[in-house]
PDB file of N, CA and C in Angstrom:
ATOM      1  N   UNK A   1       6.207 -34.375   7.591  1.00  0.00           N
ATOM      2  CA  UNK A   1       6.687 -33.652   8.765  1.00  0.00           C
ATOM      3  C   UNK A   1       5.564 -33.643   9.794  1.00  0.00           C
ATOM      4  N   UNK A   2       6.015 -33.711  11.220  1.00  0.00           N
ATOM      5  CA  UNK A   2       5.031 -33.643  12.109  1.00  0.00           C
ATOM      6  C   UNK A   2       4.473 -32.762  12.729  1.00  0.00           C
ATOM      7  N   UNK A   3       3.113 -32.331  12.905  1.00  0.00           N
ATOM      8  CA  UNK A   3       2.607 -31.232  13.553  1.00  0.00           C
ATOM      9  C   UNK A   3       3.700 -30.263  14.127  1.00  0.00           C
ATOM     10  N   UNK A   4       4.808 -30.980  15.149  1.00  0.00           N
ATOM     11  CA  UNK A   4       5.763 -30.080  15.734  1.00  0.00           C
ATOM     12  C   UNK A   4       6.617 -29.668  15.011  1.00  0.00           C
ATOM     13  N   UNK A   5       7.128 -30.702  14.080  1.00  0.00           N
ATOM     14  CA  UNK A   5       8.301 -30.297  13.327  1.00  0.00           C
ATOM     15  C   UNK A   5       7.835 -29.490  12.521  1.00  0.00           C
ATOM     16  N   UNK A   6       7.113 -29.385  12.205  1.00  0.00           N
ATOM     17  CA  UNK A   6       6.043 -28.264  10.640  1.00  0.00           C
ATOM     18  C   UNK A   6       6.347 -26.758  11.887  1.00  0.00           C
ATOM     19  N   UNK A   7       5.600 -27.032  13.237  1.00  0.00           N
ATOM     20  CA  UNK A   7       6.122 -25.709  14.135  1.00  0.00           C
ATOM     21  C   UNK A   7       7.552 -24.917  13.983  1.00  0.00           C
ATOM     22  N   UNK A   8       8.288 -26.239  14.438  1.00  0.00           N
ATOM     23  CA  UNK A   8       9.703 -25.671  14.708  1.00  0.00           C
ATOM     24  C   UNK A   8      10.523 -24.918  13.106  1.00  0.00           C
ATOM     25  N   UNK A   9       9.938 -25.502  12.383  1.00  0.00           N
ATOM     26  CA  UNK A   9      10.386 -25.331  11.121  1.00  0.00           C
ATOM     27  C   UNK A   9      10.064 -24.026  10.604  1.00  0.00           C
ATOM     28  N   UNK A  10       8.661 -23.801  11.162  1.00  0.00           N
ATOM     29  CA  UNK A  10       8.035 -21.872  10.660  1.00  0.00           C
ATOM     30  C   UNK A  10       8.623 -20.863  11.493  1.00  0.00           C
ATOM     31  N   UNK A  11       9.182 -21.667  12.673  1.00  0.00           N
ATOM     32  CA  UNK A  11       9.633 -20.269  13.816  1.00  0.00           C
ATOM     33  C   UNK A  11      11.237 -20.105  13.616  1.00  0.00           C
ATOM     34  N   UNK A  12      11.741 -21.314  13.051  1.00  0.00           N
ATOM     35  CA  UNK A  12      13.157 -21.089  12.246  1.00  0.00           C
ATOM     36  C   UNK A  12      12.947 -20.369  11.407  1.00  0.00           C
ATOM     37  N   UNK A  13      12.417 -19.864  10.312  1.00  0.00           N
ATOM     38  CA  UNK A  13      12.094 -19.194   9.144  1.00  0.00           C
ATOM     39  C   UNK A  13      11.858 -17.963   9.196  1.00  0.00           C
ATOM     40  N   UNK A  14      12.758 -17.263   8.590  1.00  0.00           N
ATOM     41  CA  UNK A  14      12.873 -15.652   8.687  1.00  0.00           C
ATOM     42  C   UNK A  14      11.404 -14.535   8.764  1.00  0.00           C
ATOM     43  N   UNK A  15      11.573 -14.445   9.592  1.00  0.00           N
ATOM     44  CA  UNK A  15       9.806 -13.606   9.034  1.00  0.00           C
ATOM     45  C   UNK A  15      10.258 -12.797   7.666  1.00  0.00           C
ATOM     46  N   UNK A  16       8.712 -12.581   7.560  1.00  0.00           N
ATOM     47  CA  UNK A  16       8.677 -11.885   5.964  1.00  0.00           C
ATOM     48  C   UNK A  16       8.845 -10.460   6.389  1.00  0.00           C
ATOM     49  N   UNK A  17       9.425  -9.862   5.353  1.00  0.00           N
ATOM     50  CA  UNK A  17      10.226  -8.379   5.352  1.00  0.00           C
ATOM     51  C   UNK A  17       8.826  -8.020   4.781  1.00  0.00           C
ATOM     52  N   UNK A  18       8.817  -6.666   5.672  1.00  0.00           N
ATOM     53  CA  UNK A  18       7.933  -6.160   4.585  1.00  0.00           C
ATOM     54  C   UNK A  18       8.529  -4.788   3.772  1.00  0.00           C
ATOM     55  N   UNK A  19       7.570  -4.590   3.106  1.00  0.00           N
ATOM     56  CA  UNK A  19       8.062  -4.076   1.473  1.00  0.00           C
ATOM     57  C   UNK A  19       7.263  -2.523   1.978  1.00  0.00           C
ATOM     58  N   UNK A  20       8.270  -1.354   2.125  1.00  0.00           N
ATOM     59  CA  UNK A  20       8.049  -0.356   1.989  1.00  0.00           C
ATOM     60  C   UNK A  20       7.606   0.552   0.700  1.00  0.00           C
ATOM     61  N   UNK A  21       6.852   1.309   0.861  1.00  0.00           N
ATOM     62  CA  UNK A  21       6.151   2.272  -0.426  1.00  0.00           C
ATOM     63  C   UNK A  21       7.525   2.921  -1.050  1.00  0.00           C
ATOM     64  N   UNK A  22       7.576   2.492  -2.048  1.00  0.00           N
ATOM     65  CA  UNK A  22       8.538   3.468  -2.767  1.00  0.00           C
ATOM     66  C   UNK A  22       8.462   5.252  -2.663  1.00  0.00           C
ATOM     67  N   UNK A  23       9.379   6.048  -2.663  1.00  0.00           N
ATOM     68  CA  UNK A  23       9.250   7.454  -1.983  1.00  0.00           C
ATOM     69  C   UNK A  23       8.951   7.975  -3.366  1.00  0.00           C
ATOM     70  N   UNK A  24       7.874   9.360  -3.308  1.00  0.00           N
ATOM     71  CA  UNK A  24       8.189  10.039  -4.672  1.00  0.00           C
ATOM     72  C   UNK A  24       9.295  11.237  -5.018  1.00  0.00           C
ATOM     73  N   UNK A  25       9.714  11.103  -5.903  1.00  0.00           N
ATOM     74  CA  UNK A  25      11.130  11.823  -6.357  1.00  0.00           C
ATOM     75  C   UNK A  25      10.255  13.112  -6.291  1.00  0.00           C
ATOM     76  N   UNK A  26       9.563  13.866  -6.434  1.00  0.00           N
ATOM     77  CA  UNK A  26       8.263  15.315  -6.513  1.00  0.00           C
ATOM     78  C   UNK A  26       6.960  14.899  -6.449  1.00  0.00           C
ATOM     79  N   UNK A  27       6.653  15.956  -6.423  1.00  0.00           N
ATOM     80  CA  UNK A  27       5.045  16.368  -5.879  1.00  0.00           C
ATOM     81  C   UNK A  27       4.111  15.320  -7.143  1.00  0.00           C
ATOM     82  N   UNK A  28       4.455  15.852  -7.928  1.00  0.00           N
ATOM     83  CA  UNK A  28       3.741  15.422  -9.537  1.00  0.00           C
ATOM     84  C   UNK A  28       3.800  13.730  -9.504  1.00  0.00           C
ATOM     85  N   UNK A  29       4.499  12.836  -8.791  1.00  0.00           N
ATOM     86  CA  UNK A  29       4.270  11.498  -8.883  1.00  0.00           C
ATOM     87  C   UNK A  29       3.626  10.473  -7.528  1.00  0.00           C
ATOM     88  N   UNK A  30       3.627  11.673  -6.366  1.00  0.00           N
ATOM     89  CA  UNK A  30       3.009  11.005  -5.322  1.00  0.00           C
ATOM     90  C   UNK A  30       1.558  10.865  -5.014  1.00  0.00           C
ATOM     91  N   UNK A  31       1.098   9.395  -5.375  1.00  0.00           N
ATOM     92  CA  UNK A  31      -0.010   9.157  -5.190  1.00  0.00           C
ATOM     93  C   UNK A  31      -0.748   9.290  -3.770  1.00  0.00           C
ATOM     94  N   UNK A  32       0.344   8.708  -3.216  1.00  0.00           N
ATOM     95  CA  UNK A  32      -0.263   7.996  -1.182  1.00  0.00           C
ATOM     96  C   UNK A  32       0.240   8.630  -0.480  1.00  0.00           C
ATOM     97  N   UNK A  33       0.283   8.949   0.806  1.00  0.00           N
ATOM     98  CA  UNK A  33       0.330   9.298   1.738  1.00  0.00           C
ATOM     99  C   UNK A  33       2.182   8.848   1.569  1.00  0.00           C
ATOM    100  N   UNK A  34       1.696   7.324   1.722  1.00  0.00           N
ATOM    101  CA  UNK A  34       3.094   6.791   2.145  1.00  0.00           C
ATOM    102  C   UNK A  34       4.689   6.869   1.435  1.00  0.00           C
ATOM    103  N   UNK A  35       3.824   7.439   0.403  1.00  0.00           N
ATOM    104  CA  UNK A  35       4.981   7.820  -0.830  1.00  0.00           C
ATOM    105  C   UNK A  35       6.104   9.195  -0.797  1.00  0.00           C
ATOM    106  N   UNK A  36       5.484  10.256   0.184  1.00  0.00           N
ATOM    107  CA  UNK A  36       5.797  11.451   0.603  1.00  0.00           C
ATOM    108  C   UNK A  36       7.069  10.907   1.638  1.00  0.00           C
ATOM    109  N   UNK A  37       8.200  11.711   1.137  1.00  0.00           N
ATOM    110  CA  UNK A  37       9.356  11.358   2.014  1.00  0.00           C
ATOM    111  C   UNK A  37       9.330  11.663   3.373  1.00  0.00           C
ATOM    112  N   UNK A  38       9.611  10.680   4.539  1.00  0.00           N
ATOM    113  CA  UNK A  38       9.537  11.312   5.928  1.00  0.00           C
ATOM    114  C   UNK A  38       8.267  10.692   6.457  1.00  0.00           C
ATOM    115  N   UNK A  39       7.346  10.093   5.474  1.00  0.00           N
ATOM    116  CA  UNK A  39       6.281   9.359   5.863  1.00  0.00           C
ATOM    117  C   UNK A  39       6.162   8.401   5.897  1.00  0.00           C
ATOM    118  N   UNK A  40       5.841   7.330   6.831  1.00  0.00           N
ATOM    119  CA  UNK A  40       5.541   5.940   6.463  1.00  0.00           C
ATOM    120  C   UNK A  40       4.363   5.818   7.212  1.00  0.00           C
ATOM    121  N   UNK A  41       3.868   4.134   7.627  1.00  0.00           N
ATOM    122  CA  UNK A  41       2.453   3.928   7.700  1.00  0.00           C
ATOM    123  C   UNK A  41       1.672   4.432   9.061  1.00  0.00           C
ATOM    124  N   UNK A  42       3.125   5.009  10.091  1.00  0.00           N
ATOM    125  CA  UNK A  42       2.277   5.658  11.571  1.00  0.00           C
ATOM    126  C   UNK A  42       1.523   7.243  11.017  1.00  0.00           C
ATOM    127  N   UNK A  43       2.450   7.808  10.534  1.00  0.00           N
ATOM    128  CA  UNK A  43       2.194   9.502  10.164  1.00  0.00           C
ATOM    129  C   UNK A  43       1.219   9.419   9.458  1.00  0.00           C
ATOM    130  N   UNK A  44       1.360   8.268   7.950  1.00  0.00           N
ATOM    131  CA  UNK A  44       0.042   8.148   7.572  1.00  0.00           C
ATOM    132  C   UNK A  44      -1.237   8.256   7.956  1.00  0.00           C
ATOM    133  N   UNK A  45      -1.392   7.144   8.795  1.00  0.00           N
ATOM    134  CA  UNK A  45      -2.914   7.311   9.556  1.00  0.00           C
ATOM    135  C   UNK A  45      -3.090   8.455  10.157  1.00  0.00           C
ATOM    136  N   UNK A  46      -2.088   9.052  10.804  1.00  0.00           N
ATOM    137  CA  UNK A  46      -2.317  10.092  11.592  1.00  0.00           C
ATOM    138  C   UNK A  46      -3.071  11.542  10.559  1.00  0.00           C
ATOM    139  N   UNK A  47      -2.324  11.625   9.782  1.00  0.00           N
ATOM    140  CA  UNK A  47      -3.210  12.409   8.416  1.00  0.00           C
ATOM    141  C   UNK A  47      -4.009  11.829   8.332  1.00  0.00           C
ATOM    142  N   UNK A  48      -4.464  10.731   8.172  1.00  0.00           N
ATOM    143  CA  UNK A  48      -5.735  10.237   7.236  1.00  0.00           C
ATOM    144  C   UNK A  48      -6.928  10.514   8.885  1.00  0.00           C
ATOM    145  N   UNK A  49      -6.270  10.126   9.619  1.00  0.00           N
ATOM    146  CA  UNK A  49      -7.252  10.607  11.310  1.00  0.00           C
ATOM    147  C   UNK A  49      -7.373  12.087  11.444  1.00  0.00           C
ATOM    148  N   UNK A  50      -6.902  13.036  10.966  1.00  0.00           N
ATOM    149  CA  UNK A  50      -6.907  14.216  10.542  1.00  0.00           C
ATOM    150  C   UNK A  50      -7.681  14.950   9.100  1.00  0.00           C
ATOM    151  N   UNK A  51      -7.825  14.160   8.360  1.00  0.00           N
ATOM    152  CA  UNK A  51      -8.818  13.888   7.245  1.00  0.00           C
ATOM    153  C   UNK A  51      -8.302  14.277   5.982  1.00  0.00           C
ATOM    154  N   UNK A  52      -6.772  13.969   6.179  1.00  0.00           N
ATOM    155  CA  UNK A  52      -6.127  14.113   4.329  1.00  0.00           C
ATOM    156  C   UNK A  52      -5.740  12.758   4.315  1.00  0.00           C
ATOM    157  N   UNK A  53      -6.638  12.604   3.303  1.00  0.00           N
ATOM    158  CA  UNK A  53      -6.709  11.438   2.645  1.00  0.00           C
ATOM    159  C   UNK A  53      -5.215  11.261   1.515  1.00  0.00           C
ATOM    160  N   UNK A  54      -4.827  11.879   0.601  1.00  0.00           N
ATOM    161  CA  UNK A  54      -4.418  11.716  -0.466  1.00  0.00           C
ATOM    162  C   UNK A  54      -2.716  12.952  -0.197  1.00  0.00           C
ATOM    163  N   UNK A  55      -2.192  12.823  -0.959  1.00  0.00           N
ATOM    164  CA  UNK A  55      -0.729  13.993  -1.341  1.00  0.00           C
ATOM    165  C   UNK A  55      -1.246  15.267  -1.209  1.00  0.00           C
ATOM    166  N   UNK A  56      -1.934  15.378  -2.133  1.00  0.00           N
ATOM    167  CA  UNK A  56      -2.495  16.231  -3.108  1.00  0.00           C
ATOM    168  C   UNK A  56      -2.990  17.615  -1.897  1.00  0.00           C
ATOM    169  N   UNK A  57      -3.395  17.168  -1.254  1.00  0.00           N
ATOM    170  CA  UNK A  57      -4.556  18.039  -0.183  1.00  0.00           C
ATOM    171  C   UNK A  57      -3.634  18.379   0.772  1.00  0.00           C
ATOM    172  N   UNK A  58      -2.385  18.187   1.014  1.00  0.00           N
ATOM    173  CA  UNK A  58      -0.897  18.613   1.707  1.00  0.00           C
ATOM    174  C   UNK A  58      -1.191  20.120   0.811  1.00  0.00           C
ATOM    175  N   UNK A  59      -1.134  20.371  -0.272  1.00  0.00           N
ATOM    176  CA  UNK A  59      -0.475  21.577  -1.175  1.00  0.00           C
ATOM    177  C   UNK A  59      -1.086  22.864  -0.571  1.00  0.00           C
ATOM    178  N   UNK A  60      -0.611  23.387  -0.011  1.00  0.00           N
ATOM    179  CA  UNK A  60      -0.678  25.145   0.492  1.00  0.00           C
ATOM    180  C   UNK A  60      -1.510  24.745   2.047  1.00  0.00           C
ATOM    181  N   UNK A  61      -1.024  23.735   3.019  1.00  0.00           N
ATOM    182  CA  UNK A  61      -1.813  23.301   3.962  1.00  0.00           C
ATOM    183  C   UNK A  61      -0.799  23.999   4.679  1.00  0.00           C
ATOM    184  N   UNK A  62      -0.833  24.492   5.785  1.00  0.00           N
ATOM    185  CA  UNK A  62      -0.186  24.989   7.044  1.00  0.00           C
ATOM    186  C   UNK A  62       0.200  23.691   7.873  1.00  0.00           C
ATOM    187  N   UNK A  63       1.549  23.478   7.890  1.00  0.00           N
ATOM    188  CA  UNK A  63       1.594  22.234   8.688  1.00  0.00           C
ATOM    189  C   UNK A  63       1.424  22.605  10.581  1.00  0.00           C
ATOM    190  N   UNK A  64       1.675  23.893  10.806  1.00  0.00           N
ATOM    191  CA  UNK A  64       1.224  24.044  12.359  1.00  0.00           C
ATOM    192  C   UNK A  64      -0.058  23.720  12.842  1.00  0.00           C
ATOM    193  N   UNK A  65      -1.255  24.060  11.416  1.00  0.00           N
ATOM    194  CA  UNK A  65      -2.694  23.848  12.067  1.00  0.00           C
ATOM    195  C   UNK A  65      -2.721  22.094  11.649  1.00  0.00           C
ATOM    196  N   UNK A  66      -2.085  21.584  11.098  1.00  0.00           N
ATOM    197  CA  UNK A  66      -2.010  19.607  10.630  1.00  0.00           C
ATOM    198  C   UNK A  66      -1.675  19.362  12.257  1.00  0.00           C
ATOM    199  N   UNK A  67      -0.712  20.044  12.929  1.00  0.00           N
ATOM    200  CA  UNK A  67      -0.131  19.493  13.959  1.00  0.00           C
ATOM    201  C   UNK A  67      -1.184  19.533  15.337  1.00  0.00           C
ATOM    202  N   UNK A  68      -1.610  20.756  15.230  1.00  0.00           N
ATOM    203  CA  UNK A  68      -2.615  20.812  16.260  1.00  0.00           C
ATOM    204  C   UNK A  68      -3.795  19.978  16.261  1.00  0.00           C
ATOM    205  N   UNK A  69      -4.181  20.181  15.164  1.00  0.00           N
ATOM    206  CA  UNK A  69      -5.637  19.053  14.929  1.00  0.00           C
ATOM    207  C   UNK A  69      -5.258  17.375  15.169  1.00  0.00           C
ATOM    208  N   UNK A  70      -4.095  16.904  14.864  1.00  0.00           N
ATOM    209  CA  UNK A  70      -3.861  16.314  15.388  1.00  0.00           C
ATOM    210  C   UNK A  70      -3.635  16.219  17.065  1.00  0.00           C
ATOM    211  N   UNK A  71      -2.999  16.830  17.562  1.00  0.00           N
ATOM    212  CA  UNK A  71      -2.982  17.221  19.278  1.00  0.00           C
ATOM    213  C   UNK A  71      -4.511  16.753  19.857  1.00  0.00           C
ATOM    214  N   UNK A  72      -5.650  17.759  18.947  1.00  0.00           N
ATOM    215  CA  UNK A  72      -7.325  18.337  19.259  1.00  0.00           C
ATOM    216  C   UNK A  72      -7.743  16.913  18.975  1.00  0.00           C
ATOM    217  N   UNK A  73      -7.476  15.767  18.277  1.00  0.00           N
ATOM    218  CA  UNK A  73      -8.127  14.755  18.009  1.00  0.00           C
ATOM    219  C   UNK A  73      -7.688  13.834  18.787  1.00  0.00           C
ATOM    220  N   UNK A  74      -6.382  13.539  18.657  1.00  0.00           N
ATOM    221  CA  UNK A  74      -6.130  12.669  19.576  1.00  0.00           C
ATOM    222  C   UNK A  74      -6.307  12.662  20.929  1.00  0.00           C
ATOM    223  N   UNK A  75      -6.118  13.672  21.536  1.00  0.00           N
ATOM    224  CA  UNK A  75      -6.131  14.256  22.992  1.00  0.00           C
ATOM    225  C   UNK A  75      -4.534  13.703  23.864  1.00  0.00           C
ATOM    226  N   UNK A  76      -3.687  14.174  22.775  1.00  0.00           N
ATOM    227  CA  UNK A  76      -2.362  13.839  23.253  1.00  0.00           C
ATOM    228  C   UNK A  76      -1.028  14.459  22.579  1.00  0.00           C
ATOM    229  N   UNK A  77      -0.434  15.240  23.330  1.00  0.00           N
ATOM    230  CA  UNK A  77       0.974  15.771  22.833  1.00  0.00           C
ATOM    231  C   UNK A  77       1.272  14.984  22.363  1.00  0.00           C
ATOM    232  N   UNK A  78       1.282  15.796  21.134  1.00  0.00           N
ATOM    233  CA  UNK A  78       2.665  14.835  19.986  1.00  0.00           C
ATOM    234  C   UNK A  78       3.939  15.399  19.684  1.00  0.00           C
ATOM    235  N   UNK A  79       5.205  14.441  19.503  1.00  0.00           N
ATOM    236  CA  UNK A  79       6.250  15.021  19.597  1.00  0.00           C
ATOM    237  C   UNK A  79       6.273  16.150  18.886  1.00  0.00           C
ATOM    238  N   UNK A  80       7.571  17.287  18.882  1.00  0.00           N
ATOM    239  CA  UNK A  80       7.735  17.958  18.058  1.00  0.00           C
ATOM    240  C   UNK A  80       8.227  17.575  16.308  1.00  0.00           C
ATOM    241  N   UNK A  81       8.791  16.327  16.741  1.00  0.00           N
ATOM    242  CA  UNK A  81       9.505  16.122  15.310  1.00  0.00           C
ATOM    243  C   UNK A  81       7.780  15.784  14.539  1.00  0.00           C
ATOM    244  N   UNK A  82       7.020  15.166  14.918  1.00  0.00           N
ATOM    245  CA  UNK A  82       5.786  15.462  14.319  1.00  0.00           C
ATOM    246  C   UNK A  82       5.794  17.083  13.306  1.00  0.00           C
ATOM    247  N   UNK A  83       5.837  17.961  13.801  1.00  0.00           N
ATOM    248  CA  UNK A  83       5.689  19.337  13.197  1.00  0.00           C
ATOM    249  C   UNK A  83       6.445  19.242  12.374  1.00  0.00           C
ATOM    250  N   UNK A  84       8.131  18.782  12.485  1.00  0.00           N
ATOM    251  CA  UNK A  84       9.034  19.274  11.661  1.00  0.00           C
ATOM    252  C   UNK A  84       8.845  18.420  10.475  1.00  0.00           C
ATOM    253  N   UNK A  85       8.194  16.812  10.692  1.00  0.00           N
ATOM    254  CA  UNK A  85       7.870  15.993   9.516  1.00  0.00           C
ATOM    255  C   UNK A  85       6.604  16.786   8.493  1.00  0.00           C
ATOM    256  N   UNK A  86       5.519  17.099   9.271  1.00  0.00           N
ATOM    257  CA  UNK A  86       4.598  17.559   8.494  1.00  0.00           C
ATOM    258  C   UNK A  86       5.145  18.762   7.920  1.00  0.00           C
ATOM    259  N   UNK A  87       5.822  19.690   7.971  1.00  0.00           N
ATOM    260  CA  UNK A  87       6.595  20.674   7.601  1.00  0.00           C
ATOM    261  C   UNK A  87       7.282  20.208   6.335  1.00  0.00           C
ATOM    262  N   UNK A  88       7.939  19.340   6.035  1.00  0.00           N
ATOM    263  CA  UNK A  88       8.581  18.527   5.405  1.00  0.00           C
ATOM    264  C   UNK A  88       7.366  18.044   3.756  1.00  0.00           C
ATOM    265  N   UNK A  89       6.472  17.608   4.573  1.00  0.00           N
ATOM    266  CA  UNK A  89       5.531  16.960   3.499  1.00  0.00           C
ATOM    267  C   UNK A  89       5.135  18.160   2.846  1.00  0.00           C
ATOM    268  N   UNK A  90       4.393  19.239   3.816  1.00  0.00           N
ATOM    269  CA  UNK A  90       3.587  19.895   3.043  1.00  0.00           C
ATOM    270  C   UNK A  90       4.566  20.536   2.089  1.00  0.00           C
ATOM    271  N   UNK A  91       5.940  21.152   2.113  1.00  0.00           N
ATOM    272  CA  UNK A  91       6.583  21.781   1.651  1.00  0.00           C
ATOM    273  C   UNK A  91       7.036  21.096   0.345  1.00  0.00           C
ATOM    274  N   UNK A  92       7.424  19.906   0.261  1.00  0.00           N
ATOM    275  CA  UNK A  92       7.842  18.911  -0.533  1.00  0.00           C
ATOM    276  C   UNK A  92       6.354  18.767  -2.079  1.00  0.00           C
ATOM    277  N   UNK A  93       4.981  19.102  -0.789  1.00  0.00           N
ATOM    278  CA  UNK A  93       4.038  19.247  -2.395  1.00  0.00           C
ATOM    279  C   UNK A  93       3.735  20.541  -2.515  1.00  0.00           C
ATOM    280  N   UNK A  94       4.445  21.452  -2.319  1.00  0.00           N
ATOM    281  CA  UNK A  94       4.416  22.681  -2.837  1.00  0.00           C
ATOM    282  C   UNK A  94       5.452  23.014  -3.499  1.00  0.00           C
ATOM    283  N   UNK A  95       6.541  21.790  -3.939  1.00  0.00           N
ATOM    284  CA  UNK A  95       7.573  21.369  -5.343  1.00  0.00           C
ATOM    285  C   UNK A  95       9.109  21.841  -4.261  1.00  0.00           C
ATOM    286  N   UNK A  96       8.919  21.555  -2.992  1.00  0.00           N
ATOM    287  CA  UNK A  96      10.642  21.423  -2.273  1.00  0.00           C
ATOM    288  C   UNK A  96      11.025  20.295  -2.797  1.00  0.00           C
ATOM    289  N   UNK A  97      12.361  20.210  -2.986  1.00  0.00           N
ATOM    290  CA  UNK A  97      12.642  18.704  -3.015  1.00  0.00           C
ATOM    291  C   UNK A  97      12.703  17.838  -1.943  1.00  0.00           C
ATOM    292  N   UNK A  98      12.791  16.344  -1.521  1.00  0.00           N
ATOM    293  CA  UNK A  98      12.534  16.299  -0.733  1.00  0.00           C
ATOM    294  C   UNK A  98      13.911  16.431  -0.052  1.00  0.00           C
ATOM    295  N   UNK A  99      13.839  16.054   1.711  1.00  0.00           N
ATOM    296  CA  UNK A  99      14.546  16.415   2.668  1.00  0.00           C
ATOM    297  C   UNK A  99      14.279  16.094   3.551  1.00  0.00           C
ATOM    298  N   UNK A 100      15.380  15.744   4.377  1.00  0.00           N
ATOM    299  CA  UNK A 100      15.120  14.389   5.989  1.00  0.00           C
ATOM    300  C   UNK A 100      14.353  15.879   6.745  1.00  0.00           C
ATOM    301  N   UNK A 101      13.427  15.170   7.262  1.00  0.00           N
ATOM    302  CA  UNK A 101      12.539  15.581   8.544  1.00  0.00           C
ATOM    303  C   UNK A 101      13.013  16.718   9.622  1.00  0.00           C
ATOM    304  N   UNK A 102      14.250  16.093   9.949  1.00  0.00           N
ATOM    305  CA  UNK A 102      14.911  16.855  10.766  1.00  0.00           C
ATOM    306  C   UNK A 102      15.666  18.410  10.391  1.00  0.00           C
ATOM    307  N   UNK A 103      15.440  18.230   8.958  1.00  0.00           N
ATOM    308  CA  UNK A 103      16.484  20.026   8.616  1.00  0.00           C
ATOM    309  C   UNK A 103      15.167  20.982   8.325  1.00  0.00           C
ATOM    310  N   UNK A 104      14.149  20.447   8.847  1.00  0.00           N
ATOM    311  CA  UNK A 104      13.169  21.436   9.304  1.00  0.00           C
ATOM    312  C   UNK A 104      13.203  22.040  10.775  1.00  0.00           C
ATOM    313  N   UNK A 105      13.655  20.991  11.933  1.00  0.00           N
ATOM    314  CA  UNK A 105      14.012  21.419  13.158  1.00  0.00           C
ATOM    315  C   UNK A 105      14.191  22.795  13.624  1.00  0.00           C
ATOM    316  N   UNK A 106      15.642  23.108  12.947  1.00  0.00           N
ATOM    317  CA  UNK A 106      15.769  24.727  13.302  1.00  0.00           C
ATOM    318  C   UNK A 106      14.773  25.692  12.818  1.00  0.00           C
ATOM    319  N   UNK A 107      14.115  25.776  11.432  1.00  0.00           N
ATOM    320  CA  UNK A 107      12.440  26.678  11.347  1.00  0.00           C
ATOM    321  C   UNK A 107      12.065  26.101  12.237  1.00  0.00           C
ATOM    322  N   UNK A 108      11.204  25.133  12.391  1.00  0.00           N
ATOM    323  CA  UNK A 108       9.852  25.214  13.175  1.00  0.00           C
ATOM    324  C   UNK A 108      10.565  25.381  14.911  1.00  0.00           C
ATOM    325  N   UNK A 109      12.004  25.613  15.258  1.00  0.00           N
ATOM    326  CA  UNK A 109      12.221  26.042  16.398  1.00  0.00           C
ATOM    327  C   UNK A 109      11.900  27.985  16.061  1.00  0.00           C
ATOM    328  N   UNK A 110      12.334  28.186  15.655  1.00  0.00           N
ATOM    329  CA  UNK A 110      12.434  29.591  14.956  1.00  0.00           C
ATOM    330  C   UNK A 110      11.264  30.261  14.978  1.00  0.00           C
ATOM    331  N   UNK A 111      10.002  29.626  14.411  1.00  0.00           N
ATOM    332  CA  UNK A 111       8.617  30.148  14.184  1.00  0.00           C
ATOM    333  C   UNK A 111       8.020  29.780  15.448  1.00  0.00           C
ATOM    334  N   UNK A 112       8.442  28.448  15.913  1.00  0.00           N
ATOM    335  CA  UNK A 112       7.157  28.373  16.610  1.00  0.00           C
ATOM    336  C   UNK A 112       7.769  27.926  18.608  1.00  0.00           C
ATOM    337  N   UNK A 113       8.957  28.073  18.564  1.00  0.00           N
ATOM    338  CA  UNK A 113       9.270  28.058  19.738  1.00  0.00           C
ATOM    339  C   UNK A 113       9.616  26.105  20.208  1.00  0.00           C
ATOM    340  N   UNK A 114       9.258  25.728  20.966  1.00  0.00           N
ATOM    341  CA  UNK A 114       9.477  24.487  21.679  1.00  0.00           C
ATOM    342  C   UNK A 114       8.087  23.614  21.426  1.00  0.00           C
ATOM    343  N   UNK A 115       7.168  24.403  20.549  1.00  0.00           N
ATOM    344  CA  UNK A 115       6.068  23.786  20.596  1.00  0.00           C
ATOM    345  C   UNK A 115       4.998  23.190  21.664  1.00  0.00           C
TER     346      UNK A 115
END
């Protein structure tokens, strides 16, 4: 095949899927960040830029002060659904089961206003 045709042939070709972290069913099996339901690899960093490294260090964390320090580091409003996700995690390793992001919405409207 020729230089071009070897081209045309890779840009026909499906890109590669990538392979999401499997979610943990409870607290007791989530290793990563990414494993916590409601999380994937943006929120991740954003904790780990916040300095929780691991699941584990979610357990009895206040997700309003996760949200702010994030705000204080980045130097940028972050959405609200931010709050209602971290709400979500921390609660989930303090043995909630898990639960979409969003049926935190109405609390963290409740507690904390419009944010």
């Amino acid at each position: 095949m020729s230089g071009s045709a070897a081209a045309v042939a890779r840009a026909a070709a499906p890109a590669p899927r990538r392979i999401k972290s499997p979610k943990a069913r409870d607290a007791r099996e989530c290793e990563q960040l990414e494993q916590l339901p409601n999380i994937g690899p943006a929120l991740a960093a954003d904790l780990r830029l916040i300095g929780v490294r691991a699941p584990h260090e979610l357990k009895g964390r206040d997700a309003f002060v996760l949200y702010w320090k994030l705000v204080a580091t980045t130097g940028t409003r972050q959405d609200p659904c931010v709050l209602d996700t971290f709400m979500a995690a921390v609660d989930f390793m303090n043995g909630a089961a898990p639960a979409p992001w969003w049926t935190y919405t109405a609390q963290r409207k409740a507690l904390y206003g419009a944010v």
